[in-house]
Protein backbone atom coordinates (compact mmCIF):
# COMPACT_ATOMS: atom_id res chain seq x y z
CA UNK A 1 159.23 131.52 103.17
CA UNK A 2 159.00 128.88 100.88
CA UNK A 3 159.59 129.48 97.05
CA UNK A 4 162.69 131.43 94.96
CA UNK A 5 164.92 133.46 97.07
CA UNK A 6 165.45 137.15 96.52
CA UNK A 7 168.79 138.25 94.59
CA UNK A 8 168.27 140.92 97.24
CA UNK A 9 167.89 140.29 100.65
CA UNK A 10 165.37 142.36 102.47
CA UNK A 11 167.95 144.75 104.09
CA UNK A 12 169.17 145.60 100.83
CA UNK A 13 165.77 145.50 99.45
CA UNK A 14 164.72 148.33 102.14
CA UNK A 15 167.87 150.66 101.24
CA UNK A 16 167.78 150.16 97.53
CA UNK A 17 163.66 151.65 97.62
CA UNK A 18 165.00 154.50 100.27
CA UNK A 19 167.84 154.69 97.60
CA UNK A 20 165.01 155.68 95.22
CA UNK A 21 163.06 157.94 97.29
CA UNK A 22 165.90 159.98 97.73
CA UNK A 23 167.64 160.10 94.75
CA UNK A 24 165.07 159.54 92.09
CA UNK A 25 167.18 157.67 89.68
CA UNK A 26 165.84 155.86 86.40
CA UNK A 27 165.72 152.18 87.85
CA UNK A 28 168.01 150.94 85.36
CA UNK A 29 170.49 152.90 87.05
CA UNK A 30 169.56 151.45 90.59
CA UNK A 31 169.61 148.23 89.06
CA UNK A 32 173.25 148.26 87.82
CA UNK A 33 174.79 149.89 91.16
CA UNK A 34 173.07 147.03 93.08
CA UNK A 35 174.28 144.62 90.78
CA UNK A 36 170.50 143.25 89.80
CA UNK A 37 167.83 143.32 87.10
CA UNK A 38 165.51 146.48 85.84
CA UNK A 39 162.54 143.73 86.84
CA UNK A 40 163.76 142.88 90.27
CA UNK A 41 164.08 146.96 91.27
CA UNK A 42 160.50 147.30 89.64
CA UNK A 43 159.37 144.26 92.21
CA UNK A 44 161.31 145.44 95.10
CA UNK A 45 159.98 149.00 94.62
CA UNK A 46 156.15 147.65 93.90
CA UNK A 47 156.55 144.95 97.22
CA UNK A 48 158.33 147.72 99.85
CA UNK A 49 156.91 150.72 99.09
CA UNK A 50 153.64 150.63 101.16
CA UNK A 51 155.57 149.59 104.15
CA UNK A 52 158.52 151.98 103.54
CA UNK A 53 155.85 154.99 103.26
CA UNK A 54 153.68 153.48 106.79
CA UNK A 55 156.90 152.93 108.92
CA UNK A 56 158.31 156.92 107.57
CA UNK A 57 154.75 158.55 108.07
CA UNK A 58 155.09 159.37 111.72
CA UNK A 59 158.61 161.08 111.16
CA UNK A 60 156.78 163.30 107.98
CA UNK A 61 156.05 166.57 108.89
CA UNK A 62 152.84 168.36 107.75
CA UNK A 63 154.22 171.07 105.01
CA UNK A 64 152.17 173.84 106.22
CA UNK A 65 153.64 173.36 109.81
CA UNK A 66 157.25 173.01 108.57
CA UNK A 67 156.97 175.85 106.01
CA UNK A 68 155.05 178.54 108.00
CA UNK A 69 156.92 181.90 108.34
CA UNK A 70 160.37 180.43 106.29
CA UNK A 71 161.59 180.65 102.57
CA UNK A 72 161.22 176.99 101.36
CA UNK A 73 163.25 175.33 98.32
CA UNK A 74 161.06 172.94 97.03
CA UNK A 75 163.80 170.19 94.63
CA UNK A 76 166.70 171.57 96.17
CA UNK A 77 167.31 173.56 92.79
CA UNK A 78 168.98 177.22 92.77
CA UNK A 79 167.00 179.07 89.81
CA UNK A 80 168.98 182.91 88.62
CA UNK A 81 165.58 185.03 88.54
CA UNK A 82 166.00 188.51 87.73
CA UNK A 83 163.32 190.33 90.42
C-alpha cells in the first residue's frame, strides 16, 4: 500500500483494539504500553474496529440464550448487598 507506514503493524494493530475490548483502558494508557501515540490508538481503534466486531460476531452468543436459567455477573464486579 502505497503512502506512510504504520508505527504499528497490522498484527499489532489487531491485538492492541482486542487489547481494548477487553480491558477497557483510557487510550493513553494503551498508547504508552505499545510504545505509540494517543492519535495512532484513536486511528487504529476507528480503522479495525468494524472488522474486529464482523470477524468476532459468529463466535458472540445471543445473551438471552447464554443467560437463560443461570445467575449472570454482568462487569465481572462482586457488589456486598445486604438481602
Amino acid at each position: 500500500m502505497p503512502g506512510r507506514m504504520w508505527s504499528l503493524g497490522l498484527y499489532k494493530s489487531v491485538v492492541l483494539v482486542l487489547f481494548l475490548l477487553r480491558q477497557n483502558p483510557v487510550q493513553e494508557a494503551a498508547a504508552e504500553l505499545f510504545g505509540i501515540s494517543r492519535a495512532t490508538v484513536s486511528r487504529r481503534w476507528t480503522a479495525l474496529l468494524p472488522v474486529v466486531e464482523k470477524v468476532l460476531a459468529a463466535h458472540v452468543p445471543d445473551p438471552a440464550e447464554a443467560s437463560a436459567g443461570r445467575i449472570v455477573l454482568i462487569d465481572g464486579t462482586l457488589v456486598t448487598t445486604w438481602d
